[in-house]
Protein backbone atom coordinates (compact mmCIF):
# COMPACT_ATOMS: atom_id res chain seq x y z
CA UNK A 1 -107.62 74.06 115.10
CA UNK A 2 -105.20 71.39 113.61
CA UNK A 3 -102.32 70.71 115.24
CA UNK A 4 -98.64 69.96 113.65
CA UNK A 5 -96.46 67.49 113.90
CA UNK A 6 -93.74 67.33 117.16
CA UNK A 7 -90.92 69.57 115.83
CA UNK A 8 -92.69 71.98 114.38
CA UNK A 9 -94.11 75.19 115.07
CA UNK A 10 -98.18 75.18 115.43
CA UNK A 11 -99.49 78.05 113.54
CA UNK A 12 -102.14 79.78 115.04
CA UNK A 13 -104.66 81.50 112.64
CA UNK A 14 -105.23 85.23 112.36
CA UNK A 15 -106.79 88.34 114.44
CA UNK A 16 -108.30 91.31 113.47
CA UNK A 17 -105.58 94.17 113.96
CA UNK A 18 -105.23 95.87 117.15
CA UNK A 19 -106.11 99.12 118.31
CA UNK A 20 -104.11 101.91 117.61
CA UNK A 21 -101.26 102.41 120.14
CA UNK A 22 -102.08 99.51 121.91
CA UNK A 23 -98.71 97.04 121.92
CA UNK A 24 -98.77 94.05 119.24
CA UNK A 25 -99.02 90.68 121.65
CA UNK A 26 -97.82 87.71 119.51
CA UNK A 27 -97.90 83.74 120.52
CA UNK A 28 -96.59 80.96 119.04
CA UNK A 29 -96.59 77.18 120.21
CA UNK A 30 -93.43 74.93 119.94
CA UNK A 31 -92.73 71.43 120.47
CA UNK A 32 -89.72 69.24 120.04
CA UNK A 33 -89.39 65.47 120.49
CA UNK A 34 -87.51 64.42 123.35
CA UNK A 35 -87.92 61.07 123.91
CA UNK A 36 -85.09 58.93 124.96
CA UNK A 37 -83.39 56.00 122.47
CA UNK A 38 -83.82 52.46 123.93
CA UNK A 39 -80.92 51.74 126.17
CA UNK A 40 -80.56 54.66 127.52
CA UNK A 41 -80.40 55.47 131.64
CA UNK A 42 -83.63 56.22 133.08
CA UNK A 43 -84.43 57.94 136.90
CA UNK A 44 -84.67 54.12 137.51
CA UNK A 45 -83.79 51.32 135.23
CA UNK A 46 -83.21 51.57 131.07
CA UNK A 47 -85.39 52.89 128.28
CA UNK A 48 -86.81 49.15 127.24
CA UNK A 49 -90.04 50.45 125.24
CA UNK A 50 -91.99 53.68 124.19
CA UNK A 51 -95.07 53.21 125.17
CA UNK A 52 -96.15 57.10 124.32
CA UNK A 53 -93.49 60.06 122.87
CA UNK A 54 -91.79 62.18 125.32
CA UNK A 55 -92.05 66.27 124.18
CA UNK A 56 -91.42 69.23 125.37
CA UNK A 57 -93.87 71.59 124.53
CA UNK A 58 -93.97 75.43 124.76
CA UNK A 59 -95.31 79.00 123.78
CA UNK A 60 -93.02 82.19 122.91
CA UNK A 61 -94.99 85.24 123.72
CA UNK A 62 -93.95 88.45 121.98
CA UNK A 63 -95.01 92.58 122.58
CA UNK A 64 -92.61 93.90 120.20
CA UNK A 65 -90.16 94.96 123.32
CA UNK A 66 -90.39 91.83 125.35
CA UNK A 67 -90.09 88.21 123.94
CA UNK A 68 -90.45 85.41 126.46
CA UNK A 69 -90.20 81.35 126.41
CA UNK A 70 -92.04 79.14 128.44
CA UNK A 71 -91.68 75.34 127.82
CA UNK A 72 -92.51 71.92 129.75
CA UNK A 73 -90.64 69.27 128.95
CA UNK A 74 -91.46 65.37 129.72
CA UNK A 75 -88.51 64.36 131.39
CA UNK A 76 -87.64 63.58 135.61
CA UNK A 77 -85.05 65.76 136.12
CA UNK A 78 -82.93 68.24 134.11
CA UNK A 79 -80.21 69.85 136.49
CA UNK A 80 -77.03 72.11 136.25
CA UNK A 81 -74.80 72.25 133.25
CA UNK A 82 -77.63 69.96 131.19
CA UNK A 83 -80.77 72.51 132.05
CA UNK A 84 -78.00 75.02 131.42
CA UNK A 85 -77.26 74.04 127.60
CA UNK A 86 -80.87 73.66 126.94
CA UNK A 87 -81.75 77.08 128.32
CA UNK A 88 -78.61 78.63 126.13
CA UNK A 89 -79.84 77.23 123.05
CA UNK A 90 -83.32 78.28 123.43
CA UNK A 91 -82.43 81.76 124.36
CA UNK A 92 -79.73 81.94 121.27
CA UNK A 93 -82.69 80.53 118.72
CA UNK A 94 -85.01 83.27 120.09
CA UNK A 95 -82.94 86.62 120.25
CA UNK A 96 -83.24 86.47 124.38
CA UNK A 97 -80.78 86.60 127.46
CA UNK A 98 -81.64 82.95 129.38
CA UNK A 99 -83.46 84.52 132.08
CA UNK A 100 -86.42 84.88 130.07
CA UNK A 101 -86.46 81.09 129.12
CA UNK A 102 -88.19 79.43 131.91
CA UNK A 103 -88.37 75.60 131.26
CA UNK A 104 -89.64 72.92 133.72
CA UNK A 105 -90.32 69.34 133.89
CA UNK A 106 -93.34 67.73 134.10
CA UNK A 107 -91.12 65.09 136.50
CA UNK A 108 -92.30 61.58 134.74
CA UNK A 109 -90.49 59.09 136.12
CA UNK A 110 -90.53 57.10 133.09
CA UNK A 111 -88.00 59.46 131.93
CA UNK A 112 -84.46 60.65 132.35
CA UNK A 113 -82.82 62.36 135.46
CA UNK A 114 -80.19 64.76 133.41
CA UNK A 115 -76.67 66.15 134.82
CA UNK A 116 -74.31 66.70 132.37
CA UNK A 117 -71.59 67.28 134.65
CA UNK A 118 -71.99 64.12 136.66
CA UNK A 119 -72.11 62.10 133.22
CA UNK A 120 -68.59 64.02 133.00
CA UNK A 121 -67.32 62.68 136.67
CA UNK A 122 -68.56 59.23 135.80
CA UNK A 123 -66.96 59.07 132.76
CA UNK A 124 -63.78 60.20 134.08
CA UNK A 125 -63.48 57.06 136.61
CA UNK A 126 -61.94 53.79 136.49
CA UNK A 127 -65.21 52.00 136.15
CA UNK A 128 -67.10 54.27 134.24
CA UNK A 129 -70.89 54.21 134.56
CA UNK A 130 -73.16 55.84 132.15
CA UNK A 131 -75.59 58.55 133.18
CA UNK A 132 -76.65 60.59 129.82
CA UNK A 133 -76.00 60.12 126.38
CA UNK A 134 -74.03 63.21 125.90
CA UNK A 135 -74.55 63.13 121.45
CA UNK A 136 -78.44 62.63 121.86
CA UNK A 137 -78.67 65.50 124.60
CA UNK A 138 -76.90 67.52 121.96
CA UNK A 139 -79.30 66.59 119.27
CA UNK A 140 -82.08 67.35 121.71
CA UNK A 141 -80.78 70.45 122.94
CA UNK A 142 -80.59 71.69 118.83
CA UNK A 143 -83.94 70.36 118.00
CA UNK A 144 -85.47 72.37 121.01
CA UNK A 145 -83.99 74.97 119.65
CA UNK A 146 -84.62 74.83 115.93
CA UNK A 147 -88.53 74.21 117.15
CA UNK A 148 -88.45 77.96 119.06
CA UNK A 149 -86.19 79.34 116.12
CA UNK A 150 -89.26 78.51 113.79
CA UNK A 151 -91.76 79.41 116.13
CA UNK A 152 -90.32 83.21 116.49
CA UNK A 153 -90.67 83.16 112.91
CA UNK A 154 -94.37 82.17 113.14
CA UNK A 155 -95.59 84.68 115.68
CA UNK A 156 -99.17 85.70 115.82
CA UNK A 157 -101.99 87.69 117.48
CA UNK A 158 -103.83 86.71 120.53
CA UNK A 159 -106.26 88.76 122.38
CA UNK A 160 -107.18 87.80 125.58
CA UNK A 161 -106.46 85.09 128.25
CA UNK A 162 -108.34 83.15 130.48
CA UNK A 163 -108.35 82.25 133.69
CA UNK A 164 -110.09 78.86 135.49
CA UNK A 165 -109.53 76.46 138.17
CA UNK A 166 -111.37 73.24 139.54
CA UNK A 167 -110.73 70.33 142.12
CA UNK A 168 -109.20 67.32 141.46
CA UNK A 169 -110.34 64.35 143.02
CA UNK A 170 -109.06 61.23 144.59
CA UNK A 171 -105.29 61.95 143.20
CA UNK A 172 -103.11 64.56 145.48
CA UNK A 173 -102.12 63.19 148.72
CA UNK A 174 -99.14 64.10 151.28
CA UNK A 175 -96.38 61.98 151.19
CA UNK A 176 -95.17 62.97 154.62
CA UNK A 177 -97.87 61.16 156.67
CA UNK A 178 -97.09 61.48 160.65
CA UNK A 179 -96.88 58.16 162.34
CA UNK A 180 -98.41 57.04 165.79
CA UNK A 181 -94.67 57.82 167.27
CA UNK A 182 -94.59 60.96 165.79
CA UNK A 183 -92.34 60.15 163.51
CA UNK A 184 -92.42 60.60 159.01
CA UNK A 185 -93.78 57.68 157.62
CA UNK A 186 -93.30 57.81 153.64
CA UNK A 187 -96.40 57.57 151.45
CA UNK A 188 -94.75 56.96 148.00
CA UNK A 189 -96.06 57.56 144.22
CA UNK A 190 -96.89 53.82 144.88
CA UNK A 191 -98.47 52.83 147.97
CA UNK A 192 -98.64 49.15 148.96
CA UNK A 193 -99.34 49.67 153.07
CA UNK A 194 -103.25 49.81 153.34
CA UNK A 195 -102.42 51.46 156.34
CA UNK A 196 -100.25 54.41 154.88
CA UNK A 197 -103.02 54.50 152.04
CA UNK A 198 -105.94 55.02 154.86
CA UNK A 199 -104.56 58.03 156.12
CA UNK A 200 -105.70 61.15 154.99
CA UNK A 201 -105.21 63.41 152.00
CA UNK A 202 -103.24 65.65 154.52
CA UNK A 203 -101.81 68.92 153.23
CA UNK A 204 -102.08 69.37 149.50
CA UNK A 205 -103.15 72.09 146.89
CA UNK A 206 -106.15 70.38 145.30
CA UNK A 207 -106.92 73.06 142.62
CA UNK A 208 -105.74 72.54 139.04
CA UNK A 209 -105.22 75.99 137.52
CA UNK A 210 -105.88 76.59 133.66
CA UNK A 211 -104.75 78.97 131.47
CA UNK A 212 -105.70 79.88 127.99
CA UNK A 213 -104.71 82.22 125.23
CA UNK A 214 -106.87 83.63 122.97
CA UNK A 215 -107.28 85.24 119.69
CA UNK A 216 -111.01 86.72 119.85
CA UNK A 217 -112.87 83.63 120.29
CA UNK A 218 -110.84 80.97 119.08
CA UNK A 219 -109.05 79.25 122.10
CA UNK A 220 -104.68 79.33 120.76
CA UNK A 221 -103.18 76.84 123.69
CA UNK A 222 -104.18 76.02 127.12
CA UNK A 223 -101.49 75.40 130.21
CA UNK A 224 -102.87 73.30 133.43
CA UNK A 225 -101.00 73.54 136.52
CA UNK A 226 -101.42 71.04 139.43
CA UNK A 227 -99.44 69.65 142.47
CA UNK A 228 -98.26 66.81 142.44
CA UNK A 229 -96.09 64.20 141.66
CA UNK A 230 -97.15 62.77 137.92
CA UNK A 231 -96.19 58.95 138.25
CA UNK A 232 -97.81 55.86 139.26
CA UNK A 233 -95.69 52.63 138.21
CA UNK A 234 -91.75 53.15 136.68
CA UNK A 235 -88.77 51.45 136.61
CA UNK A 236 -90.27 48.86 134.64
CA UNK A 237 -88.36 50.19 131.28
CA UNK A 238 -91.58 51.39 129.48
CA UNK A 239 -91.16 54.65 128.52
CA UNK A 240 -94.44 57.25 128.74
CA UNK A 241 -95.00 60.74 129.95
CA UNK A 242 -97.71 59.00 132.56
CA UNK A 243 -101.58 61.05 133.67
CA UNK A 244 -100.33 64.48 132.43
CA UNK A 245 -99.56 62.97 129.05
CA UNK A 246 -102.32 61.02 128.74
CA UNK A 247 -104.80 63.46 130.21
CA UNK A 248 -103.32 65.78 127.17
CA UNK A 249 -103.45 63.43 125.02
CA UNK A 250 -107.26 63.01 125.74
CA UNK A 251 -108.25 66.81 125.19
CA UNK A 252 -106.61 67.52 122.49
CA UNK A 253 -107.81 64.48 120.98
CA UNK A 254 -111.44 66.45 121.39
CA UNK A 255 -110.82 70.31 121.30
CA UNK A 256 -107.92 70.19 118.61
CA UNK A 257 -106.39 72.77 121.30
CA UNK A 258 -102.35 72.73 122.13
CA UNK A 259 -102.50 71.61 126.14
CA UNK A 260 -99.54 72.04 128.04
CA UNK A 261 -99.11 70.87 131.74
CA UNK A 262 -96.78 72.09 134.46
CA UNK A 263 -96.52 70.31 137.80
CA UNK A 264 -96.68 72.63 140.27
CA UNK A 265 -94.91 72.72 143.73
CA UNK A 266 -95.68 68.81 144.44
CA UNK A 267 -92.11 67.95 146.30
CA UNK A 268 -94.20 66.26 149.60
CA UNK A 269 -97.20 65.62 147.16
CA UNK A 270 -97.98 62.52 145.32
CA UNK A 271 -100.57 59.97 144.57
CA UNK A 272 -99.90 57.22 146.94
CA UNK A 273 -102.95 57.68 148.86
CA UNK A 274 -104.80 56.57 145.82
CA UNK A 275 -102.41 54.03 144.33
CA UNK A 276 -101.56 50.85 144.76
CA UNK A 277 -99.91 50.08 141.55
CA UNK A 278 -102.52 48.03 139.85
CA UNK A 279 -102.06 48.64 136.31
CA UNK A 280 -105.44 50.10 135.82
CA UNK A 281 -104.60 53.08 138.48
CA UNK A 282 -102.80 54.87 135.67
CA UNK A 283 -105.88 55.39 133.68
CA UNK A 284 -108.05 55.83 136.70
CA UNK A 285 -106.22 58.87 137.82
CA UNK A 286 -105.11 59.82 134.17
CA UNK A 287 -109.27 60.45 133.78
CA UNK A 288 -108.93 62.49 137.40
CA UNK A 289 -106.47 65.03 136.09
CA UNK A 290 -108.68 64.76 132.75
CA UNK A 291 -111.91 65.70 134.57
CA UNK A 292 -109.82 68.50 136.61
CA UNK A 293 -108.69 69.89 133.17
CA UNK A 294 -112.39 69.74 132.20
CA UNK A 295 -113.91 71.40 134.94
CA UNK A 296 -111.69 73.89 134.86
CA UNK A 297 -111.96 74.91 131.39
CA UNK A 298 -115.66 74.93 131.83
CA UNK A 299 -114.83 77.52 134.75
CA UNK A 300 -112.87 79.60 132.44
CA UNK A 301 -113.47 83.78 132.61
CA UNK A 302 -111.84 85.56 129.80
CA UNK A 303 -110.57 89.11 130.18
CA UNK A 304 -108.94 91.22 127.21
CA UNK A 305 -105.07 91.74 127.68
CA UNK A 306 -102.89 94.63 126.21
CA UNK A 307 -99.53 93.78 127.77
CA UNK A 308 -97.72 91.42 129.59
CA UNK A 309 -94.73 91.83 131.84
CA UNK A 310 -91.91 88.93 132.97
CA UNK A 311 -89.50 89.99 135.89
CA UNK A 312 -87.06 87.42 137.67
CA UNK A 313 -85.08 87.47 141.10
CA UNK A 314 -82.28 85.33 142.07
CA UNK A 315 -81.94 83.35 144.88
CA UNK A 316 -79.08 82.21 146.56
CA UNK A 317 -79.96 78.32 148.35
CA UNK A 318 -77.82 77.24 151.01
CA UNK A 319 -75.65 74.06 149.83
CA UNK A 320 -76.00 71.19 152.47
CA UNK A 321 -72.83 70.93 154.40
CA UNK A 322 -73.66 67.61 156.04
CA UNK A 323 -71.82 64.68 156.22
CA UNK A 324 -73.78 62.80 153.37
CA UNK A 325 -72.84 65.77 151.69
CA UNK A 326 -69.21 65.64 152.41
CA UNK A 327 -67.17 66.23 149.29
CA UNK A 328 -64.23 63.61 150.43
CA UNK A 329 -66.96 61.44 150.96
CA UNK A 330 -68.60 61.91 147.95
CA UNK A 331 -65.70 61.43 145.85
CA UNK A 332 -64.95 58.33 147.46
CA UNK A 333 -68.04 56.82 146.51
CA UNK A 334 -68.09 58.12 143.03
CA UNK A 335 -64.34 56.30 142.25
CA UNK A 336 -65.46 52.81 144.10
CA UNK A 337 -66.05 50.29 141.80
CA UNK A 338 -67.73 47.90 143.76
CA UNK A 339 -69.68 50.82 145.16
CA UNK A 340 -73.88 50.32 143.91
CA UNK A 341 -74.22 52.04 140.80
CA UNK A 342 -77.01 54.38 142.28
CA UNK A 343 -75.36 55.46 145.04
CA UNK A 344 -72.44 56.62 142.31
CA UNK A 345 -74.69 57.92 140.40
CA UNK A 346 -76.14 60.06 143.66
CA UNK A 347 -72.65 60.63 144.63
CA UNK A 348 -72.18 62.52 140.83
CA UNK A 349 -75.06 64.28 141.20
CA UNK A 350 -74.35 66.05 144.38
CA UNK A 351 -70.63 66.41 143.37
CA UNK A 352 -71.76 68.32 140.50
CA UNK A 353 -74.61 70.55 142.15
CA UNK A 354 -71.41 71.43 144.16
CA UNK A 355 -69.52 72.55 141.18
CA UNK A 356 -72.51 74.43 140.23
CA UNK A 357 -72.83 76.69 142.94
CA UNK A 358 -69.04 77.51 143.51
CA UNK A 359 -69.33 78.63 139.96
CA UNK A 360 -72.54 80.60 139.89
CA UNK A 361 -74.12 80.38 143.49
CA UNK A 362 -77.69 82.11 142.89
CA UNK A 363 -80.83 80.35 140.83
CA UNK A 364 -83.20 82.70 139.12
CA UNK A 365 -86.89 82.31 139.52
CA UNK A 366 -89.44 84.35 137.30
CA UNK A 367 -93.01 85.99 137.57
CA UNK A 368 -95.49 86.18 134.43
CA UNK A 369 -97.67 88.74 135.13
CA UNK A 370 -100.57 89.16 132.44
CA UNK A 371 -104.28 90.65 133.00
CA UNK A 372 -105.13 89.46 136.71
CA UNK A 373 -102.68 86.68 136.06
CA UNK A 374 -99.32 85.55 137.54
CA UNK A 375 -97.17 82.37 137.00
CA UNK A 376 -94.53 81.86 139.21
CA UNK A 377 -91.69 79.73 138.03
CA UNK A 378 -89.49 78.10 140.06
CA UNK A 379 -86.77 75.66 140.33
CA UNK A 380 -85.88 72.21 142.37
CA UNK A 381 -88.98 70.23 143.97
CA UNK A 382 -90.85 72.93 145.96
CA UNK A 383 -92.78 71.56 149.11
CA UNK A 384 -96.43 72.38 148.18
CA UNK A 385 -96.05 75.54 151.03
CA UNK A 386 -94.20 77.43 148.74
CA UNK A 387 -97.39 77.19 146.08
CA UNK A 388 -99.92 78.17 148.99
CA UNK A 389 -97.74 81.30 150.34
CA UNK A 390 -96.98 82.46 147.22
CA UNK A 391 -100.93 82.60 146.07
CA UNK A 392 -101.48 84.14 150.34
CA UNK A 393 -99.60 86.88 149.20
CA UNK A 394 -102.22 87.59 146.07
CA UNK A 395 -105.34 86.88 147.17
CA UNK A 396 -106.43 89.42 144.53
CA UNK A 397 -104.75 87.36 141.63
CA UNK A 398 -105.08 84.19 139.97
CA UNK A 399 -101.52 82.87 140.76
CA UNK A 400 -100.58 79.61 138.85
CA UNK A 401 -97.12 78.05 140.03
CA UNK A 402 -94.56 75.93 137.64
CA UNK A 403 -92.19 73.98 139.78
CA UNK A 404 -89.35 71.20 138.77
CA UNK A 405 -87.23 74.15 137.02
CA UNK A 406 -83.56 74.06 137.18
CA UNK A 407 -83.22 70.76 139.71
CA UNK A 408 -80.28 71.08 141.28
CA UNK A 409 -81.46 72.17 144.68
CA UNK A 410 -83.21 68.86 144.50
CA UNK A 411 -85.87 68.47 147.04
CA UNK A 412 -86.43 72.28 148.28
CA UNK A 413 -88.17 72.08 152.24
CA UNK A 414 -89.42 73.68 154.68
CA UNK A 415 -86.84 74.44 157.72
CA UNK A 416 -88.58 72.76 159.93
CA UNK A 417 -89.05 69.29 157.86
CA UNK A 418 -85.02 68.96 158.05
CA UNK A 419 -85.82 68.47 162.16
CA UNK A 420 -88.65 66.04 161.18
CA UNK A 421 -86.69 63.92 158.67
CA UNK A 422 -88.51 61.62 156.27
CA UNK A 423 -87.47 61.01 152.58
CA UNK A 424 -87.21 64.46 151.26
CA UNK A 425 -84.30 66.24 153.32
CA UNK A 426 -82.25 62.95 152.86
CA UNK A 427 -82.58 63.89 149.03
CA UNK A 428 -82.67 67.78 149.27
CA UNK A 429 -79.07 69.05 148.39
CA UNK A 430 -80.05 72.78 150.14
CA UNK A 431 -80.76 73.39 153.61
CA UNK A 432 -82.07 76.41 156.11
CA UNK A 433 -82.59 78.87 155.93
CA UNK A 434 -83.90 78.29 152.44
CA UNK A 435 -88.04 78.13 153.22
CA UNK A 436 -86.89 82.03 154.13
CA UNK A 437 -84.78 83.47 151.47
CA UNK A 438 -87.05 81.54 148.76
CA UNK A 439 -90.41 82.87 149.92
CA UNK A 440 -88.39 86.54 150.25
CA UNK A 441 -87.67 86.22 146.66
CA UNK A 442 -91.81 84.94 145.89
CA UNK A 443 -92.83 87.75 147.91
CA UNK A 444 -90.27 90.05 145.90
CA UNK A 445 -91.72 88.74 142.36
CA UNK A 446 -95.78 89.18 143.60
CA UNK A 447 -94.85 92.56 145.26
């Protein structure tokens, strides 16, 4: 099957008619073009080339009562008002309320972090320090949302859907590796210390999960899930959606097939175990994913689907009330001008999660259930324990996870790693009891 330009909806051939009385399941594939201008703020550093297109790519499913949007987008971090405007668009250009568009980031850090709300607070200082293009999010936000307008318009038949998973090798590792004192050593994305990088794989989901749509034989899209994080060299102003876009970009280079890839709950995973930096890691463990994505399609069962049904819960997450979280303190740091521009721009951030949850406290998460399927969605940086409770609970099910959705909450932890410190509480804007009330609300959604 050919595939269309970014921007525009993929149309996705025909299907002999359904039986009688059973309900009409329609899919369409959307992408949009998201890739940042040159100059503009990246997680670290400025966009100085594009090395490979940023998109956000995505299916609408349809069964003539229920119409639901599910998108993954190449960018760090989109949080609060920003993931907000995107969501409001999308929902307004397909006829839905927002709680049945679910998008997440693939978390590149080649990419953006977005807050439109902190651009707003550092705009408003004395020195003002730009976070986020506010006209090109616009434009992005309306493109997205022209790209599902014309997909809705596009809707066709699929059948079935099908379910696979397979290992990946040599790419997931802990980044919370416990140190002779007892203490949380950090094993980052990129992992100088031979040392940290001997240690072992430690506590990771090593399955990537496929997931493919169907009309009779004739394979419509596949999504891949897998934990952890994406990157392995950034902040050097090169601009690329990193091993899940190039994996993509490899299979659909050979099937002709839409792939779409959703990190999964990877907030204490990344590769660091297995990179170094060297610039040939990123194609080593590009081909890793590649060979996951492989295997797994090769492990593939099909099952014929009739409905499909999308329920969400919300979920209140307990601000941190810490001192680094002090709002005097914060606000003190955000109007310094001699201040480091990071720590401003981490100041803004929190400031406006803050303003976020005094004006709507709770964050919805959302279930697809389909055949022996479910995908969980859910928001913030999920420690890779939410992932492996949530598919406890169905044993019976295949259960895929999507993580990095609305990421305001930041880093979201276990209880107990706030006692054991290491990088991700300092980062994590919600604290206990949140490992409880956010596996209450899984639980609720695999009931």
């Amino acid at each position: 099957m050919a595939k269309a330009s970014l921007g525009l909806v993929l149309l996705l051939g025909c299907a002999a008619p359904a039986p009688a009385g059973a309900p009409d399941l329609r899919l369409a594939l959307f992408a949009s073009d998201v890739t940042p201008p040159l100059g503009h703020p990246l997680i670290k550093g400025t966009a100085e080339e594009i090395v490979q297109p940023m998109v956000l790519k995505g299916i609408v499913l349809d069964d003539g009562r229920t119409r639901l949007v599910l998108g993954a987008m190449d960018w760090c971090v989109l949080r609060g008002a920003a993931y907000d405007l995107f969501r409001r668009k999308i929902a307004a250009a397909a006829g839905v309320p927002v709680t049945q568009v679910s998008l997440h980031m693939t978390h590149t850090h080649s990419a953006p972090l977005v807050d439109a709300r902190a651009e707003e607070l550092l705009s408003a200082t004395s020195k003002p320090l730009k976070h986020l293009d506010l006209d090109w999010m616009a434009r992005m936000t309306t493109d997205a949302a022209h790209a599902v307008e014309t997909a809705v318009h596009h809707l066709e038949p699929f059948t079935h859907i099908g379910v696979g998973q397979a290992k990946v090798e040599r790419f997931a590792s802990t980044r919370r590796v416990v140190g002779p004192d007892g203490k949380i050593q950090v094993r980052y994305a990129l992992t100088k210390s031979e040392a940290l990088r001997a240690q072992p794989e430690g506590r990771i989901d090593p399955w990537l999960k496929t997931v493919t749509f169907y009309d009779g034989e004739i394979a419509l899209v596949r999504m891949h899930y897998y934990a952890s994080h994406p990157q392995c060299i950034y902040g050097d102003g090169k601009v690329q959606p990193d091993t899940p876009g190039l994996a993509r970009s490899y299979l659909e280079g050979e099937e002709g097939v839409a792939q779409i890839y959703f990190t999964g709950c990877a907030g204490d995973v990344t590769a660091g175990k297995y990179n170094d930096g060297a610039p040939e890691r990123r194609q080593e463990l590009s081909k890793q994913l590649y060979s996951g994505m492989i295997r797994s399609i090769a492990a593939t069962t099909k099952e014929r689907v009739r409905s499909f049904s999308w329920k969400t819960v919300d979920v209140r997450l307990p601000p941190k009330t810490d001192e680094a979280n002090s709002p005097e303190r914060l606000r003190r740091t955000l109007e310094d001008p001699a201040a480091p521009p990071d720590q401003r721009q981490a100041a803004a951030i929190r400031l406006a999660w803050a303003d976020r949850v005094r004006a709507r406290p709770a964050v919805d998460i959302g279930r697809l259930r389909i055949g022996s399927l479910d995908i969980l969605h859910l928001p913030g940086e999920p420690f890779v324990e939410f992932q492996l409770f949530a598919q406890s609970l169905r044993p019976d099910r295949f259960v895929a996870v999507a993580g990095y959705g609305e990421g305001g909450p930041g880093y979201i932890c276990t209880d107990a790693a706030h006692a054991e410190g290491g990088y991700e509480p300092t980062w994590s804007l919600v604290g206990p009891p949140t490992e409880v009330l956010l596996k209450g609300a899984i639980a609720d959604l695999l009931r």
